[in-house]
Protein backbone atom coordinates (compact mmCIF):
# COMPACT_ATOMS: atom_id res chain seq x y z
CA UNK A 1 -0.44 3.44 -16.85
CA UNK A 2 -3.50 4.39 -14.76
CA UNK A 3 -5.44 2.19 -12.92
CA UNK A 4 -7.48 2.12 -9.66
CA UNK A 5 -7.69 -1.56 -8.59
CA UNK A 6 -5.22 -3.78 -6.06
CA UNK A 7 -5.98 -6.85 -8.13
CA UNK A 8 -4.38 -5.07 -11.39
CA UNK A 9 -1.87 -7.83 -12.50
CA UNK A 10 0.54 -4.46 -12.77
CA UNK A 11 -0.24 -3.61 -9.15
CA UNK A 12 0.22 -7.24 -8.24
CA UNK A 13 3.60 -8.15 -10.39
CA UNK A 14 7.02 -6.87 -10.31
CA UNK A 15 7.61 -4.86 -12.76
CA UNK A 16 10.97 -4.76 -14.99
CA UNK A 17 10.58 -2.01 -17.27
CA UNK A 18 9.61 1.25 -17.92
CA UNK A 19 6.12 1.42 -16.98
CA UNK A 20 4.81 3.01 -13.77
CA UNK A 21 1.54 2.24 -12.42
CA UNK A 22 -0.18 5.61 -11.41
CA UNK A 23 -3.42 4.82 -8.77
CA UNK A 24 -5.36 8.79 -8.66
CA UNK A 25 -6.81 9.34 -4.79
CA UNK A 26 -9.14 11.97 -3.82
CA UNK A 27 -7.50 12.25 -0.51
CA UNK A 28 -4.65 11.24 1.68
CA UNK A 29 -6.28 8.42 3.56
CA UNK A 30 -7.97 6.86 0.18
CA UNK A 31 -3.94 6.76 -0.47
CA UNK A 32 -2.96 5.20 2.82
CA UNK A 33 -5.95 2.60 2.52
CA UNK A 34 -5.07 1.23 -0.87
CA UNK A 35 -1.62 1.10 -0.17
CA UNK A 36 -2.32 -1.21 2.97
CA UNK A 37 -4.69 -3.08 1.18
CA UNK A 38 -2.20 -4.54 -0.44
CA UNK A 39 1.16 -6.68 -0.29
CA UNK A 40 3.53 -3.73 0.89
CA UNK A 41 5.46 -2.50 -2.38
CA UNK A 42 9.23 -2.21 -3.36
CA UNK A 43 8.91 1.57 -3.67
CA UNK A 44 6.25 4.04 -2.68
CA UNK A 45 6.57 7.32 -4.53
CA UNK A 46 4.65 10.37 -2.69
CA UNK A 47 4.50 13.86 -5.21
CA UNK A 48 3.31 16.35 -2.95
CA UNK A 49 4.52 20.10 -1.65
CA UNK A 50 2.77 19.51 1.76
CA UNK A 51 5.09 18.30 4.79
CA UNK A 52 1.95 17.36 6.79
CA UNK A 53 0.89 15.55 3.97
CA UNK A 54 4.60 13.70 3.11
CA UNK A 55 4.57 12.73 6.95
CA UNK A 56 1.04 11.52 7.59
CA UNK A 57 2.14 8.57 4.26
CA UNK A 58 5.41 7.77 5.86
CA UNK A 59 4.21 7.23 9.17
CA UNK A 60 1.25 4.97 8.27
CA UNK A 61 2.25 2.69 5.53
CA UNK A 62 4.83 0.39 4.82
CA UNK A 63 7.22 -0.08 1.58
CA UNK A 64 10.94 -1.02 0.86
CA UNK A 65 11.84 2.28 0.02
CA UNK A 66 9.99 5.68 0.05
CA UNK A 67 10.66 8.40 -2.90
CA UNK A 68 8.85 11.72 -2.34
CA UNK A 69 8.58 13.90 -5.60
CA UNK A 70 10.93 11.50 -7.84
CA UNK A 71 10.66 7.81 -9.02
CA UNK A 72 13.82 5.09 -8.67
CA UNK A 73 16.85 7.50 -7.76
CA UNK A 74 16.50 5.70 -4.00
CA UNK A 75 17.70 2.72 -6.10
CA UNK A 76 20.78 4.49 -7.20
CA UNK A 77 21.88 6.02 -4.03
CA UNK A 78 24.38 4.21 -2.27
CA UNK A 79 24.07 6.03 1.14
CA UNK A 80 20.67 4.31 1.13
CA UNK A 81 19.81 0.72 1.94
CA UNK A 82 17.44 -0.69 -0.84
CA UNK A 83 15.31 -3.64 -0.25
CA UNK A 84 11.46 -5.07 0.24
CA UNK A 85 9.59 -6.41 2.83
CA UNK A 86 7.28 -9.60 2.76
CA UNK A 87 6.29 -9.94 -0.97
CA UNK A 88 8.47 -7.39 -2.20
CA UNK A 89 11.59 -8.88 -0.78
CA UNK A 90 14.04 -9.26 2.39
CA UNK A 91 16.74 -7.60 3.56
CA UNK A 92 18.53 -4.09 2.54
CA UNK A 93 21.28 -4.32 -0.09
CA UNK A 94 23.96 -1.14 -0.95
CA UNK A 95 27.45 -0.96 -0.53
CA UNK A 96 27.92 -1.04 3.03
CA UNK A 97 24.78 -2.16 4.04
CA UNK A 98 24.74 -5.35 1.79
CA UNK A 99 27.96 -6.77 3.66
CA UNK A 100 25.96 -6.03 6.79
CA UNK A 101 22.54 -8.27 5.61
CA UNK A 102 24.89 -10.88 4.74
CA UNK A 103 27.37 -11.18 7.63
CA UNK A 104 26.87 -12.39 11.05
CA UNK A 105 27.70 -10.39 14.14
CA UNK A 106 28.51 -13.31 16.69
CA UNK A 107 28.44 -12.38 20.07
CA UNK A 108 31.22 -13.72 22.11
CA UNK A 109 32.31 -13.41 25.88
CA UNK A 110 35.46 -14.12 27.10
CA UNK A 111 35.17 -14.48 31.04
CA UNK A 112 38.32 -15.16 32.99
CA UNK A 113 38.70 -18.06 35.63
CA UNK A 114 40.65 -16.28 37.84
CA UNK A 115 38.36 -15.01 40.68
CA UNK A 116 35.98 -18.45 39.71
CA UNK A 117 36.08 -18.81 43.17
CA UNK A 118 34.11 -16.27 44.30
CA UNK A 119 31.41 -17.10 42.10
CA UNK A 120 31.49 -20.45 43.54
CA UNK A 121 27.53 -19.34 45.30
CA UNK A 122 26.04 -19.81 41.53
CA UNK A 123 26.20 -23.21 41.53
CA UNK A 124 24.38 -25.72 43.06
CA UNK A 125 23.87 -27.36 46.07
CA UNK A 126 22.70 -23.76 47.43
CA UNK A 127 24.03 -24.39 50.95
CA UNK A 128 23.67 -22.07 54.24
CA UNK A 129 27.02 -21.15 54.06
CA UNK A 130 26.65 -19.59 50.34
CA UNK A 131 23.13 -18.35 50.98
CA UNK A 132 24.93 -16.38 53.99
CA UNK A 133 27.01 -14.97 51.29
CA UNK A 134 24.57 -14.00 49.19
CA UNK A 135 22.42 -12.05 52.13
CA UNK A 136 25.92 -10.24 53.21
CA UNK A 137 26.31 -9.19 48.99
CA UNK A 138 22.14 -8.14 49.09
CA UNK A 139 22.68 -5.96 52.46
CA UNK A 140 25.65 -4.49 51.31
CA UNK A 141 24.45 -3.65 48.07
CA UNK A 142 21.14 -1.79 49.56
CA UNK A 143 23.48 0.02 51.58
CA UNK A 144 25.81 1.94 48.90
């Protein structure tokens, strides 16, 4: 289906069929500019022989997913992560990269107790004997 406006319902809504919107440029940055007129899309699909070209769209717009000279098959590649961004959706989904949208790395440090002690000049009340310390550590330090 061909049509040239952003505020085309079938530009606007998600589509769950088999109809593709096609938007005809004159250029490369007519391209660019209507695609970041609007919410950034699911899928951007760039048919094109020119590498220049291919790169110049990738590096200045924004989608999910980005097919160049094909539609969908970046959906049904599992070595790919497949997802939106703002309107179009959160997150990446795809075998391994699903279980890593949806789990939760939790940071964790384990810090033995056992030379505490030494550390005892991080805590409060700074006295002169622990600033002393701390000099000795500085000058030390600058020296190596």
């Amino acid at each position: 289906v061909s049509t040239q406006s952003t505020g085309d319902s079938l530009i606007k809504g998600e589509i769950f069929g088999p109809i593709l919107p096609i938007v005809a440029v004159d250029n490369v940055d007519e391209q660019i500019d209507f695609v970041n007129k609007g919410d950034k899309p699911l899928a951007l699909y760039v048919f094109s022989k020119n590498n220049k070209l291919i790169e110049r769209v990738l590096n200045n717009t924004s989608a999910g997913g980005v097919v160049v000279n094909d539609t969908l098959m970046h959906a049904a590649c599992d070595s790919l992560p497949f997802g939106g961004i703002g309107e179009s959706g959160l997150g990446n989904y795809h075998g391994k990269h699903s279980f890593d949208e949806f789990s939760h790395q939790k940071a964790v440090l384990i810090k033995s107790t056992r030379f505490e002690g030494l550390n005892d000049m991080r805590y409060p009340p700074l006295t002169d004997k622990k600033l002393e310390k701390l000099k000795k550590l500085a000058v030390h330090h600058k020296q190596n």
